[in-house]
PDB file of N, CA and C in Angstrom:
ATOM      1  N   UNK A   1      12.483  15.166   7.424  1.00  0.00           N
ATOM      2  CA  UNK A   1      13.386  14.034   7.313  1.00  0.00           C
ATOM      3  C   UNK A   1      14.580  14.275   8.240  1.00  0.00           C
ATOM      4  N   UNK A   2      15.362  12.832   8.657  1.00  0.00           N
ATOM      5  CA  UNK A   2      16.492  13.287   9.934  1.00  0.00           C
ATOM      6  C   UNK A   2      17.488  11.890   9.414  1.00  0.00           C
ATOM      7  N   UNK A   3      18.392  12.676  10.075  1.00  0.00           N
ATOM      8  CA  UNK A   3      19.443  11.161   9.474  1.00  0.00           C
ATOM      9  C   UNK A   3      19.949  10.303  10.790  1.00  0.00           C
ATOM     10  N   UNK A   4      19.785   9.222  10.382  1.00  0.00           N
ATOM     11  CA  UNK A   4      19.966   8.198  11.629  1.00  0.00           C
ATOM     12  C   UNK A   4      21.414   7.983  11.816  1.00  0.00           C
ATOM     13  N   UNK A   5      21.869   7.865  12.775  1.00  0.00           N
ATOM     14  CA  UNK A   5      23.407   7.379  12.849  1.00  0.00           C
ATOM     15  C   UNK A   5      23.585   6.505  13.961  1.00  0.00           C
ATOM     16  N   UNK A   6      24.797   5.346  13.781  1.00  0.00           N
ATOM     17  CA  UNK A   6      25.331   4.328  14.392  1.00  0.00           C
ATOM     18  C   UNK A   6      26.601   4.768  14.329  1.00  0.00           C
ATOM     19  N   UNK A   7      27.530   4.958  15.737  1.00  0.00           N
ATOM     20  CA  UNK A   7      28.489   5.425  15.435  1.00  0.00           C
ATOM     21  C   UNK A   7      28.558   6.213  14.714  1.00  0.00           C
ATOM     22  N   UNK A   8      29.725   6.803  13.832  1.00  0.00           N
ATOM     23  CA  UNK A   8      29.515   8.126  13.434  1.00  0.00           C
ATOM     24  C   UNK A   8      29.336   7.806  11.811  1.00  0.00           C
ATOM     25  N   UNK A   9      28.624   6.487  11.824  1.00  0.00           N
ATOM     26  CA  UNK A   9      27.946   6.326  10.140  1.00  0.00           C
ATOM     27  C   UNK A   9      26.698   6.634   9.895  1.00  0.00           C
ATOM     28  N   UNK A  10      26.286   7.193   8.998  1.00  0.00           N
ATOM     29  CA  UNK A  10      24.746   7.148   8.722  1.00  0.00           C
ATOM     30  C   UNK A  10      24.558   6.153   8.063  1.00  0.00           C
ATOM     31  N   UNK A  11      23.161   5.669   8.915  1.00  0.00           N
ATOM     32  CA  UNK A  11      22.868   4.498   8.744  1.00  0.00           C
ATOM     33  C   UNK A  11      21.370   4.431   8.068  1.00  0.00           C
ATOM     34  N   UNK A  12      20.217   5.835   7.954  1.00  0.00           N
ATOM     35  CA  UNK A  12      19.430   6.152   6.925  1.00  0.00           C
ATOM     36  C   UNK A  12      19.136   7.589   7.015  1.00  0.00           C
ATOM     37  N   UNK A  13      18.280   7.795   6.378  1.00  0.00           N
ATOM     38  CA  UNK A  13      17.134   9.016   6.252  1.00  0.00           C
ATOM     39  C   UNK A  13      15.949   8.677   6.419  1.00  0.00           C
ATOM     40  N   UNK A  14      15.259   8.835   7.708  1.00  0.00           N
ATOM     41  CA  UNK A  14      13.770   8.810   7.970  1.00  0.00           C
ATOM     42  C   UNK A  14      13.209  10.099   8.532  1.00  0.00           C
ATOM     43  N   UNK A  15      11.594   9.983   7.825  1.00  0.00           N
ATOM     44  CA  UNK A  15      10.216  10.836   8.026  1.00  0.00           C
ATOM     45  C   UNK A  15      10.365  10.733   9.799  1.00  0.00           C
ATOM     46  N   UNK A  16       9.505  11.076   9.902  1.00  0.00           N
ATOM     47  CA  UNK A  16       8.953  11.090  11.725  1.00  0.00           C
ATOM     48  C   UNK A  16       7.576  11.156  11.438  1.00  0.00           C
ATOM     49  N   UNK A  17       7.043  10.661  12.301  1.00  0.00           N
ATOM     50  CA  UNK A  17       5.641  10.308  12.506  1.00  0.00           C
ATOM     51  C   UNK A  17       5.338  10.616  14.227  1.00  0.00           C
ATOM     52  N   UNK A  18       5.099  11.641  14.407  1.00  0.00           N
ATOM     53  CA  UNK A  18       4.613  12.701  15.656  1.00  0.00           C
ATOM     54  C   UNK A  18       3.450  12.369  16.330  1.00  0.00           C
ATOM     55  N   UNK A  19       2.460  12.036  15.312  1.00  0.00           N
ATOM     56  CA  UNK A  19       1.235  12.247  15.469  1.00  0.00           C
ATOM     57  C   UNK A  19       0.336  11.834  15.705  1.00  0.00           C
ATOM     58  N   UNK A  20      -0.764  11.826  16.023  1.00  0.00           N
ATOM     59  CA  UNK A  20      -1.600  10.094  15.914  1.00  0.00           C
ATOM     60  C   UNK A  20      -1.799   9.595  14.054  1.00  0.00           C
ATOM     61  N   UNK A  21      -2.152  10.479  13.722  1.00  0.00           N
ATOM     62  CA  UNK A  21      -2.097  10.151  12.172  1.00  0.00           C
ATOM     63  C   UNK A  21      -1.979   9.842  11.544  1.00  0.00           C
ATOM     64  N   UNK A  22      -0.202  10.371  11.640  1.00  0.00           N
ATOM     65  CA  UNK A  22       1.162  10.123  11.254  1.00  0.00           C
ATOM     66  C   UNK A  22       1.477   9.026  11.522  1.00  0.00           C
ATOM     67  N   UNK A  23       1.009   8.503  12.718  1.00  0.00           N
ATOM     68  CA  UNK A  23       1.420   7.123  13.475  1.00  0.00           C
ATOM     69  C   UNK A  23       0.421   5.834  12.832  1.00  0.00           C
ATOM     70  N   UNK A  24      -0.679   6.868  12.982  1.00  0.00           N
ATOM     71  CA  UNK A  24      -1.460   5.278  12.351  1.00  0.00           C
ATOM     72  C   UNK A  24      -0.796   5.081  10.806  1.00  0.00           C
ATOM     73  N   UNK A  25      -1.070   5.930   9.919  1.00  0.00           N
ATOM     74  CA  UNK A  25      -1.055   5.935   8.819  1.00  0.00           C
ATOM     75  C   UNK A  25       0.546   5.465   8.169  1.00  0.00           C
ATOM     76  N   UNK A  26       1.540   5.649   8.592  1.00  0.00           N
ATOM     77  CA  UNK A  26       3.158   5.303   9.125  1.00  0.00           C
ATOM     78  C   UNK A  26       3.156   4.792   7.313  1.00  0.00           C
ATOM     79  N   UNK A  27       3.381   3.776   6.592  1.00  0.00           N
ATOM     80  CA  UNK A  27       4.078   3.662   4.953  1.00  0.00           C
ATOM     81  C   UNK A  27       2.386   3.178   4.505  1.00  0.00           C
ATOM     82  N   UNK A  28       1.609   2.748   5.222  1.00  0.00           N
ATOM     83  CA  UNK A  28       0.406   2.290   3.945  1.00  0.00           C
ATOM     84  C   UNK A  28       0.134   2.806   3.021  1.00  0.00           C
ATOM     85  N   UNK A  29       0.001   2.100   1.915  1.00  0.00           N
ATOM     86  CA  UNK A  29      -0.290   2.555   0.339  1.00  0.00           C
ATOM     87  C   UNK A  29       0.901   3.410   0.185  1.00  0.00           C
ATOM     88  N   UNK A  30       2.146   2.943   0.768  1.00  0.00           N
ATOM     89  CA  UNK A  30       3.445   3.597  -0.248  1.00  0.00           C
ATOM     90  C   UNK A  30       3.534   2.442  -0.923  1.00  0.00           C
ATOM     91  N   UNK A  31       4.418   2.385  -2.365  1.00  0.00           N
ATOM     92  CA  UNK A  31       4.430   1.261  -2.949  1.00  0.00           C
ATOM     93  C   UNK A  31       6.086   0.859  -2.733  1.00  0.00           C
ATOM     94  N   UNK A  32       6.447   1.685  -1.987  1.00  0.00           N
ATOM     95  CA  UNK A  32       8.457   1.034  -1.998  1.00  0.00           C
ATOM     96  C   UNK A  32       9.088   2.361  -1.215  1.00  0.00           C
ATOM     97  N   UNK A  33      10.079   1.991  -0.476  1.00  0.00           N
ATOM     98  CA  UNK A  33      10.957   2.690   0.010  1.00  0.00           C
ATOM     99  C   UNK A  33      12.374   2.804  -0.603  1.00  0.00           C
ATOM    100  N   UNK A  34      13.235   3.865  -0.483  1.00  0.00           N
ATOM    101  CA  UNK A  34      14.620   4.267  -1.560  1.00  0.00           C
ATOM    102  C   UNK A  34      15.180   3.342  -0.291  1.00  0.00           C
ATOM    103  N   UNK A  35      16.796   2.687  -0.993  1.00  0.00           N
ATOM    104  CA  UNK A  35      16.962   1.066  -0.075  1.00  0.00           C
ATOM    105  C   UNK A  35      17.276   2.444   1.387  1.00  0.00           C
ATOM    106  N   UNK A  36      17.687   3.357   1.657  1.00  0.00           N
ATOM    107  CA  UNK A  36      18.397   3.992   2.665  1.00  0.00           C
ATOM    108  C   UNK A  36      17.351   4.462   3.730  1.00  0.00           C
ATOM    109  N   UNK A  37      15.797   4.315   3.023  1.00  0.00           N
ATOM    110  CA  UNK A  37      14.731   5.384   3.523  1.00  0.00           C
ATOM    111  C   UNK A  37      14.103   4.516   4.432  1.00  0.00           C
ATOM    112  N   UNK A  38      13.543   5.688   5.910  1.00  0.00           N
ATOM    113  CA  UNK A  38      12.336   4.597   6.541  1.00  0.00           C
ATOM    114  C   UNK A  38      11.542   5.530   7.317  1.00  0.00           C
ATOM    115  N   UNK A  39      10.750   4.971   7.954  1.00  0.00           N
ATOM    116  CA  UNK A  39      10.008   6.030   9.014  1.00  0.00           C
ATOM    117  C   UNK A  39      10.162   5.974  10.637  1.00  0.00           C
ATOM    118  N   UNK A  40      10.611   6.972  11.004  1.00  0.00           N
ATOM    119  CA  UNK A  40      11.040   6.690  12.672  1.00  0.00           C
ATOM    120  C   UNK A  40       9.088   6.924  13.220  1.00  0.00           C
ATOM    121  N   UNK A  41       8.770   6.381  14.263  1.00  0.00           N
ATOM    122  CA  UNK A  41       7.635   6.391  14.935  1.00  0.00           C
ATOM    123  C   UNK A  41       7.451   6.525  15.665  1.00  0.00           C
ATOM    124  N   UNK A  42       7.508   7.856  16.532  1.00  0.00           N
ATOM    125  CA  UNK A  42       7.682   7.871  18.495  1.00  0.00           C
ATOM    126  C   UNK A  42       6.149   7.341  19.188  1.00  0.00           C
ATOM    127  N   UNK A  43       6.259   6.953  19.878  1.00  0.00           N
ATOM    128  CA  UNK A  43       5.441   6.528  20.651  1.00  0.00           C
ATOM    129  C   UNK A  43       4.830   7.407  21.632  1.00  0.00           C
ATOM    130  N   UNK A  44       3.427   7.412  21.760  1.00  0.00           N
ATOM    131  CA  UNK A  44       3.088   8.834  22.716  1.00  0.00           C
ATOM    132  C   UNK A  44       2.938   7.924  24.012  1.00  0.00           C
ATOM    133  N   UNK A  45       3.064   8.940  24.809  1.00  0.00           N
ATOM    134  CA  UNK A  45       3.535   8.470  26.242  1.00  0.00           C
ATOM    135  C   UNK A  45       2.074   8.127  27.112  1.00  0.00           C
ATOM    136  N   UNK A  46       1.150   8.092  26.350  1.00  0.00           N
ATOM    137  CA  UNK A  46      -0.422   7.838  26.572  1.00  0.00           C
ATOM    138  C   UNK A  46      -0.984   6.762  25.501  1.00  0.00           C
ATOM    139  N   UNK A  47      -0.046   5.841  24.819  1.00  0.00           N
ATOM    140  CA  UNK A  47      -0.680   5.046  23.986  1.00  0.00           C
ATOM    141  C   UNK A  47      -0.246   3.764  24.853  1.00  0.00           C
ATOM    142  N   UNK A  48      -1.338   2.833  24.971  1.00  0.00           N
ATOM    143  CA  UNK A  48      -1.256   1.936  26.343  1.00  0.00           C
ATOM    144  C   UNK A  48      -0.356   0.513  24.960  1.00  0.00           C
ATOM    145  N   UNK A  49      -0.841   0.490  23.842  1.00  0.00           N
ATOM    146  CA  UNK A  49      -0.083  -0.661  22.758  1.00  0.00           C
ATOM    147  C   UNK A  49       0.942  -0.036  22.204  1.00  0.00           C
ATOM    148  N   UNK A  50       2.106  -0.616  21.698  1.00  0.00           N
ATOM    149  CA  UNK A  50       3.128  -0.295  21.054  1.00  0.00           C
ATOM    150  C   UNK A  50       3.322  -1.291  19.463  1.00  0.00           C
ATOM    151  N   UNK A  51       2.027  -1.872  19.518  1.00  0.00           N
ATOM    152  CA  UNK A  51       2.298  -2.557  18.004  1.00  0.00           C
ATOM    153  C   UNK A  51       1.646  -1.968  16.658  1.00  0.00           C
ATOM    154  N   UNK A  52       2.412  -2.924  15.810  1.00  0.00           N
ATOM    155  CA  UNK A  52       2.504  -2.192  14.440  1.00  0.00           C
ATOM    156  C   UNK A  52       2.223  -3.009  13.462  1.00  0.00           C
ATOM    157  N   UNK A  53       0.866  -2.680  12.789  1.00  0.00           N
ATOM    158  CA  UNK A  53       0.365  -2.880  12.131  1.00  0.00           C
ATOM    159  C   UNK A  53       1.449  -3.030  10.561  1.00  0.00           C
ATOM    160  N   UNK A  54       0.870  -3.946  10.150  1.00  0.00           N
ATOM    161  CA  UNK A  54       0.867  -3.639   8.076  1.00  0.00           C
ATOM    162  C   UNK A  54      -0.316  -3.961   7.279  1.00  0.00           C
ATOM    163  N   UNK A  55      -1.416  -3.397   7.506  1.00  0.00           N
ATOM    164  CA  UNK A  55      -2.222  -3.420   7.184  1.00  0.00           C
ATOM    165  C   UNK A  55      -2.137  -2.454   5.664  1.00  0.00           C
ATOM    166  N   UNK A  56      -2.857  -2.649   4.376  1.00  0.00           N
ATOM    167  CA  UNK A  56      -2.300  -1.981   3.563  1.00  0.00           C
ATOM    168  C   UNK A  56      -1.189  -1.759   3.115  1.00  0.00           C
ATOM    169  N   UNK A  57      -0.020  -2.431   3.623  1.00  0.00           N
ATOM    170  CA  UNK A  57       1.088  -2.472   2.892  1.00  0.00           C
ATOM    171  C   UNK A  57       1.848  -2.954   1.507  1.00  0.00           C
ATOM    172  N   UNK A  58       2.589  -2.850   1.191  1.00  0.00           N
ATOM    173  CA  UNK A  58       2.666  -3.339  -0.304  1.00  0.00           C
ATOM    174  C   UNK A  58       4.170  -4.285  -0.056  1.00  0.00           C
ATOM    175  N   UNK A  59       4.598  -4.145   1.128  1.00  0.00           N
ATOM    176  CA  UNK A  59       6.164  -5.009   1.043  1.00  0.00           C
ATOM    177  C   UNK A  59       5.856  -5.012   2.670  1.00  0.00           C
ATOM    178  N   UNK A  60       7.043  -6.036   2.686  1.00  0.00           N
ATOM    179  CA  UNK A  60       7.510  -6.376   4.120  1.00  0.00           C
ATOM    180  C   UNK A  60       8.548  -4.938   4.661  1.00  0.00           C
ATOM    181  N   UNK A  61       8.398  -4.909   6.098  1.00  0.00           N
ATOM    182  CA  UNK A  61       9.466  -4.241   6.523  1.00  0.00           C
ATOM    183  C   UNK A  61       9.959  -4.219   7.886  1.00  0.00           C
ATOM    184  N   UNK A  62      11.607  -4.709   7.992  1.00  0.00           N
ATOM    185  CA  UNK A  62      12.126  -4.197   9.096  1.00  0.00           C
ATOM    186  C   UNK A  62      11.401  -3.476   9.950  1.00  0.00           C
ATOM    187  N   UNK A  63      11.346  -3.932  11.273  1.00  0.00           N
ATOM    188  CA  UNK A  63      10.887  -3.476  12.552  1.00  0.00           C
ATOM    189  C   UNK A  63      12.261  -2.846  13.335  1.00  0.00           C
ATOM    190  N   UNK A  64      12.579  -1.773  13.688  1.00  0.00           N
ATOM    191  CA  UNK A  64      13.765  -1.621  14.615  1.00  0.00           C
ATOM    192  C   UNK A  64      13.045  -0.808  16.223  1.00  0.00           C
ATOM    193  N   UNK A  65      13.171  -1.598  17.221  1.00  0.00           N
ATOM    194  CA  UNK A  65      12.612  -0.777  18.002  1.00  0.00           C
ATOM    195  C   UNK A  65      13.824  -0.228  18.823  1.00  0.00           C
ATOM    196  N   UNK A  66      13.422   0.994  19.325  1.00  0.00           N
ATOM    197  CA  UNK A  66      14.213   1.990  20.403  1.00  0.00           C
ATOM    198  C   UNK A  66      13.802   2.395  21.536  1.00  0.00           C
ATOM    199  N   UNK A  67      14.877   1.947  22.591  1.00  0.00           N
ATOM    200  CA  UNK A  67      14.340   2.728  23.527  1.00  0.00           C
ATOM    201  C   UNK A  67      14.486   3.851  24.295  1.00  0.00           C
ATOM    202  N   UNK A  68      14.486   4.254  25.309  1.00  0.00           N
ATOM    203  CA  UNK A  68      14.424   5.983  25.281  1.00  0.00           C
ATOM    204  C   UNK A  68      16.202   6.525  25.485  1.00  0.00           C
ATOM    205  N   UNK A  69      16.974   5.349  25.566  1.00  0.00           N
ATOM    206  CA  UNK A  69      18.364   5.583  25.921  1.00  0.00           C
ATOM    207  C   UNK A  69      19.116   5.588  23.733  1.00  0.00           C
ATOM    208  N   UNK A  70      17.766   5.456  23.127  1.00  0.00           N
ATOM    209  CA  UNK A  70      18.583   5.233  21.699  1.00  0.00           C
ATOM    210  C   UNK A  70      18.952   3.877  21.343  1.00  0.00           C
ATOM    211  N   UNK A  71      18.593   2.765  22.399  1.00  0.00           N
ATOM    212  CA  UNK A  71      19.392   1.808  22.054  1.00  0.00           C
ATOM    213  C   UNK A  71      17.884   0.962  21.537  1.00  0.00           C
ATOM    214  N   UNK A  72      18.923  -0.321  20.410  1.00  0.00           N
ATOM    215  CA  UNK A  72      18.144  -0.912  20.016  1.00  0.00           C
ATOM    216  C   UNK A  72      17.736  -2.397  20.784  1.00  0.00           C
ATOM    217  N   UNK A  73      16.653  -2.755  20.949  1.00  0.00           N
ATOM    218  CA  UNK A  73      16.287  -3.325  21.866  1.00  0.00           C
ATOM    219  C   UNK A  73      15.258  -5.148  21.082  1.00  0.00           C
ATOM    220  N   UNK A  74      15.242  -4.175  19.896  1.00  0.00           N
ATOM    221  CA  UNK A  74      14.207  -5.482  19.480  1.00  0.00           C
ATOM    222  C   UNK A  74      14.171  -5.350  17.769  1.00  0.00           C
ATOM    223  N   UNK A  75      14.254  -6.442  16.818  1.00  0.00           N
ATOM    224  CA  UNK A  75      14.194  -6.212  15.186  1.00  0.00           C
ATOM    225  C   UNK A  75      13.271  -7.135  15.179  1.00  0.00           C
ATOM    226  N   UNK A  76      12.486  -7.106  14.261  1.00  0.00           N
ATOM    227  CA  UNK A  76      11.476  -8.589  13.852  1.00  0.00           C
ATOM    228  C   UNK A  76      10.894  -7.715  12.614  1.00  0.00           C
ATOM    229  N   UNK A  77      10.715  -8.702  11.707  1.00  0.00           N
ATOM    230  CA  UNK A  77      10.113  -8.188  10.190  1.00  0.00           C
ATOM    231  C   UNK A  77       8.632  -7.840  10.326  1.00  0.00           C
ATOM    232  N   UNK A  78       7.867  -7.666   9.764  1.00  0.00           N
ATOM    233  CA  UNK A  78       6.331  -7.331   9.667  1.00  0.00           C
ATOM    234  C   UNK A  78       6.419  -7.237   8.160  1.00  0.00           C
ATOM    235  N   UNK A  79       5.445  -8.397   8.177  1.00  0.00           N
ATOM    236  CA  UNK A  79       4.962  -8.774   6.432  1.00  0.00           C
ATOM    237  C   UNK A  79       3.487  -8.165   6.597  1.00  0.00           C
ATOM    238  N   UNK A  80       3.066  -7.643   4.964  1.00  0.00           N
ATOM    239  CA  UNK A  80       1.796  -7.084   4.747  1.00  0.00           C
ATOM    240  C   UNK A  80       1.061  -7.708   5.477  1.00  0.00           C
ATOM    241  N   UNK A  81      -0.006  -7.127   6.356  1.00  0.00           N
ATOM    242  CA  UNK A  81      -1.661  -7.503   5.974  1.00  0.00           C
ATOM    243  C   UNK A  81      -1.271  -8.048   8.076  1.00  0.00           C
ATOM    244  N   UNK A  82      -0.384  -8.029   8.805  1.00  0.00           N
ATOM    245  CA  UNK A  82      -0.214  -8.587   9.722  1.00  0.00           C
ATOM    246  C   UNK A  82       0.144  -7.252  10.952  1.00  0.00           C
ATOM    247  N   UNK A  83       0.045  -7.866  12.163  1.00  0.00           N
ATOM    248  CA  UNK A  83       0.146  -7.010  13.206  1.00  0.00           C
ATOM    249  C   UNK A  83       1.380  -7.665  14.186  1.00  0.00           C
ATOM    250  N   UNK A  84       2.566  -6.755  14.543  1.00  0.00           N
ATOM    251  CA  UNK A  84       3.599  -7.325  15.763  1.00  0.00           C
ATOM    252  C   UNK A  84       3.409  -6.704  16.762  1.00  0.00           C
ATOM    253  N   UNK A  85       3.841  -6.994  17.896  1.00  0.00           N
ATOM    254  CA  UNK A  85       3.633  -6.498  18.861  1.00  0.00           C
ATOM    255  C   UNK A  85       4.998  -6.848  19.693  1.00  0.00           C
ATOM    256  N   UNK A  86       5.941  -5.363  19.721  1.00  0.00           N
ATOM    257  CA  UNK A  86       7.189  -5.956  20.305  1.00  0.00           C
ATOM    258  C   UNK A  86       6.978  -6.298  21.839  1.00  0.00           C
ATOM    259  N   UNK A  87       8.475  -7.298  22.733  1.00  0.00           N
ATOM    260  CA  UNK A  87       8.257  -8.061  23.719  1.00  0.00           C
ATOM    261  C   UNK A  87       9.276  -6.753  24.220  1.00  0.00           C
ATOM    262  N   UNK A  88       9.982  -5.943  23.587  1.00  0.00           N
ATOM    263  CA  UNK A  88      10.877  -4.894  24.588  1.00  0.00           C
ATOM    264  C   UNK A  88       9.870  -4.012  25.066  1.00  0.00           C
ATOM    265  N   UNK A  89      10.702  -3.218  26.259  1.00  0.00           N
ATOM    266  CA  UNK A  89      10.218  -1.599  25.805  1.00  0.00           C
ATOM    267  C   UNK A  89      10.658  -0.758  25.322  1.00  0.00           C
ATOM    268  N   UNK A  90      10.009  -0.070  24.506  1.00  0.00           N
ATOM    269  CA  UNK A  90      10.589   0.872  23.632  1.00  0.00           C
ATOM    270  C   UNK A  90       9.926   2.072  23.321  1.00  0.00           C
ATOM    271  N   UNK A  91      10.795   3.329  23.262  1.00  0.00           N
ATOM    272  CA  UNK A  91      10.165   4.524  22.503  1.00  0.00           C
ATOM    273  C   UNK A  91       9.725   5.207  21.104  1.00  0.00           C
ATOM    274  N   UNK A  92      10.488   4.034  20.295  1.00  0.00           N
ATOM    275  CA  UNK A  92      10.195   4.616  19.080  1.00  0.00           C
ATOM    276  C   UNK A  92      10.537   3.208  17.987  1.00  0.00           C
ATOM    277  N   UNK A  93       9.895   3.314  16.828  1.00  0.00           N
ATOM    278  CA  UNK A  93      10.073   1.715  16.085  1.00  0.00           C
ATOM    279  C   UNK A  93      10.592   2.518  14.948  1.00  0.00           C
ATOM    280  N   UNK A  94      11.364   2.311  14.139  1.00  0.00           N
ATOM    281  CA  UNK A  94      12.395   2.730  12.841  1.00  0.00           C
ATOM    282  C   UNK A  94      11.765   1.639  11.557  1.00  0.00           C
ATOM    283  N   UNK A  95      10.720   2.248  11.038  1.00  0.00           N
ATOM    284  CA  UNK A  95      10.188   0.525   9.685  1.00  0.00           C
ATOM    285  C   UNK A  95      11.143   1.267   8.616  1.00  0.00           C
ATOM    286  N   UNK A  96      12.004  -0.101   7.915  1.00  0.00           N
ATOM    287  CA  UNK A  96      13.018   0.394   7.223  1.00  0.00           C
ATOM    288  C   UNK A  96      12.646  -1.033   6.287  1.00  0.00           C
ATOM    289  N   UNK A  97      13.418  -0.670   4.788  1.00  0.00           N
ATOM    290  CA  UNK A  97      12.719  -1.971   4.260  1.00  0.00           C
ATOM    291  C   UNK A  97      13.239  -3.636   5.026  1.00  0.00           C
ATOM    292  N   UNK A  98      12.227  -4.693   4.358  1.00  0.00           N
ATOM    293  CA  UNK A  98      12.924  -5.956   4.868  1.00  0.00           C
ATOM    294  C   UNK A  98      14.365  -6.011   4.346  1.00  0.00           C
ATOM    295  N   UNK A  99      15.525  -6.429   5.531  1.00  0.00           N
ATOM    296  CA  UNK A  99      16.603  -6.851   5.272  1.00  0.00           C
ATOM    297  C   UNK A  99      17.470  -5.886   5.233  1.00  0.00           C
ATOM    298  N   UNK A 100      17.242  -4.562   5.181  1.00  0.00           N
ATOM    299  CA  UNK A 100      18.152  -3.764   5.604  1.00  0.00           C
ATOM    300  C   UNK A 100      18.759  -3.692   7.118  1.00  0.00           C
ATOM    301  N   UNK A 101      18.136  -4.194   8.347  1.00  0.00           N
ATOM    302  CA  UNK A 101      19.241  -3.723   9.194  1.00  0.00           C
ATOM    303  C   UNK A 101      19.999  -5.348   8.768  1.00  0.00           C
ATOM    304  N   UNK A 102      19.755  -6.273   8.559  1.00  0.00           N
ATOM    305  CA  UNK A 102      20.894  -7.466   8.055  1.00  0.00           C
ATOM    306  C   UNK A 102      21.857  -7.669   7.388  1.00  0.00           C
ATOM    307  N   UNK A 103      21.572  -6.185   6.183  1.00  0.00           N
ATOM    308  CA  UNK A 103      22.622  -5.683   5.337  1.00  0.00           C
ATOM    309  C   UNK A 103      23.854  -4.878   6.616  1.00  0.00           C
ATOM    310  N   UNK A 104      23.027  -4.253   7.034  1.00  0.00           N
ATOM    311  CA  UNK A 104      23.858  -3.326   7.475  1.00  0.00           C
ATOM    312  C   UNK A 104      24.643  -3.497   8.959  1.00  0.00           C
ATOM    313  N   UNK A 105      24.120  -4.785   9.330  1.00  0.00           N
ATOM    314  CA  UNK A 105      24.763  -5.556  10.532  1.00  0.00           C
ATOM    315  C   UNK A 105      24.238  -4.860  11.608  1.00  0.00           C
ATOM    316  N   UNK A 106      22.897  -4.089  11.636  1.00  0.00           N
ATOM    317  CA  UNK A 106      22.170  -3.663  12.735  1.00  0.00           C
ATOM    318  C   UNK A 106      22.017  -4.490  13.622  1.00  0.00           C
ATOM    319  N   UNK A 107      22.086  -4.458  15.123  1.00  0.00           N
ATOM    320  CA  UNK A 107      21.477  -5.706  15.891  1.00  0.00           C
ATOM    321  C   UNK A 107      21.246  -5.020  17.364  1.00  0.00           C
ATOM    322  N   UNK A 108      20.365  -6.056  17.528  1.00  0.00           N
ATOM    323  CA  UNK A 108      20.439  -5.659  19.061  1.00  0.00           C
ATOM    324  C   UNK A 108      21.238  -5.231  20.258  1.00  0.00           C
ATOM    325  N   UNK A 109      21.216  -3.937  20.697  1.00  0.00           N
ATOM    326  CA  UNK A 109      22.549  -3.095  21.785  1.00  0.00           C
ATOM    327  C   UNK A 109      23.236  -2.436  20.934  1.00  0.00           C
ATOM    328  N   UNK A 110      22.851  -1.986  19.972  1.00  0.00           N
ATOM    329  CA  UNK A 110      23.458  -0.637  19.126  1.00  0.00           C
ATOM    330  C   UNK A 110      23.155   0.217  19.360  1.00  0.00           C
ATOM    331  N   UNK A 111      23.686   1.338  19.589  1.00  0.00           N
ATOM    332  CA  UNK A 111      23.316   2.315  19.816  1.00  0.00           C
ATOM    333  C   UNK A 111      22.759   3.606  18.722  1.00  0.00           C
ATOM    334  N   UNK A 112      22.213   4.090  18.392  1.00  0.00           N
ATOM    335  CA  UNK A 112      21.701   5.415  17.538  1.00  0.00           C
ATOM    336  C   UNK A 112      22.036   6.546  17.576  1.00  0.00           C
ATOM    337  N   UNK A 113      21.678   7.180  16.837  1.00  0.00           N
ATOM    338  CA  UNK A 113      21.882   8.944  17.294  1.00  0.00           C
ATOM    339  C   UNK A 113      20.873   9.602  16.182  1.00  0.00           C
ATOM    340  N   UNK A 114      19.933  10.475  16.813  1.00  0.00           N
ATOM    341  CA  UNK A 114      18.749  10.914  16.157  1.00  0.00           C
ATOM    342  C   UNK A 114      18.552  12.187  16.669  1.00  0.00           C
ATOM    343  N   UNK A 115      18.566  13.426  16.033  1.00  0.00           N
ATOM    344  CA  UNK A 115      17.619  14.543  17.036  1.00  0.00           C
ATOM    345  C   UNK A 115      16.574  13.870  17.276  1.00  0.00           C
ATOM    346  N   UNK A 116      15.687  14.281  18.919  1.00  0.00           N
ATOM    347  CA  UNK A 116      14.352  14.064  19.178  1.00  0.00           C
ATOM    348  C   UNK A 116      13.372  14.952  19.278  1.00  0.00           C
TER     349      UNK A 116
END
């Protein structure tokens, strides 16, 4: 687990998903996330798609994508059972529950701070 920060707030606690595995497998068949929790998802530098499934999911969730400068570049929700496919480029997607970055006034050209 790693803690995300915006400015010098933390803004959650997310897993990492490294792996292909890790990547496919990312929250399916979790049944809920704690409101603060999510999964960061790097992207391997040999995967030609960058979309994201909810296949098996049990809730909707926040999409945050990143790109390799940290910045945020793209949000769009992903409801169960559906596939997005972001229009940025990006290195890594942050699924956090629905409506949390709206709570938290996340938006596009924010910047992050994550070990990588």
């Amino acid at each position: 687990m790693i803690d995300l920060f915006r400015g010098g707030t933390r803004l959650c606690t997310a897993g990492v998903a490294d792996t292909f595995f890790s990547r496919f497998r990312g929250l399916m068949l979790r049944s809920e996330l704690a409101e603060d929790e999510g999964l960061l998802i790097e992207y391997s530098r040999h995967l030609g798609s960058k979309s994201v499934h909810g296949f098996f999911m049990r809730f909707p969730l926040d999409l945050v994508f990143i790109d390799s400068d940290k910045k945020v570049v793209e949000i769009a929700l992903l409801r169960p059972w559906r596939i997005y496919n972001p229009r940025a480029d990006c290195r890594w997607v942050l699924e956090l529950n629905a409506g949390f970055s709206e709570k938290q006034g996340l938006k596009v050209g924010d910047v992050l701070s994550f070990p990588v």
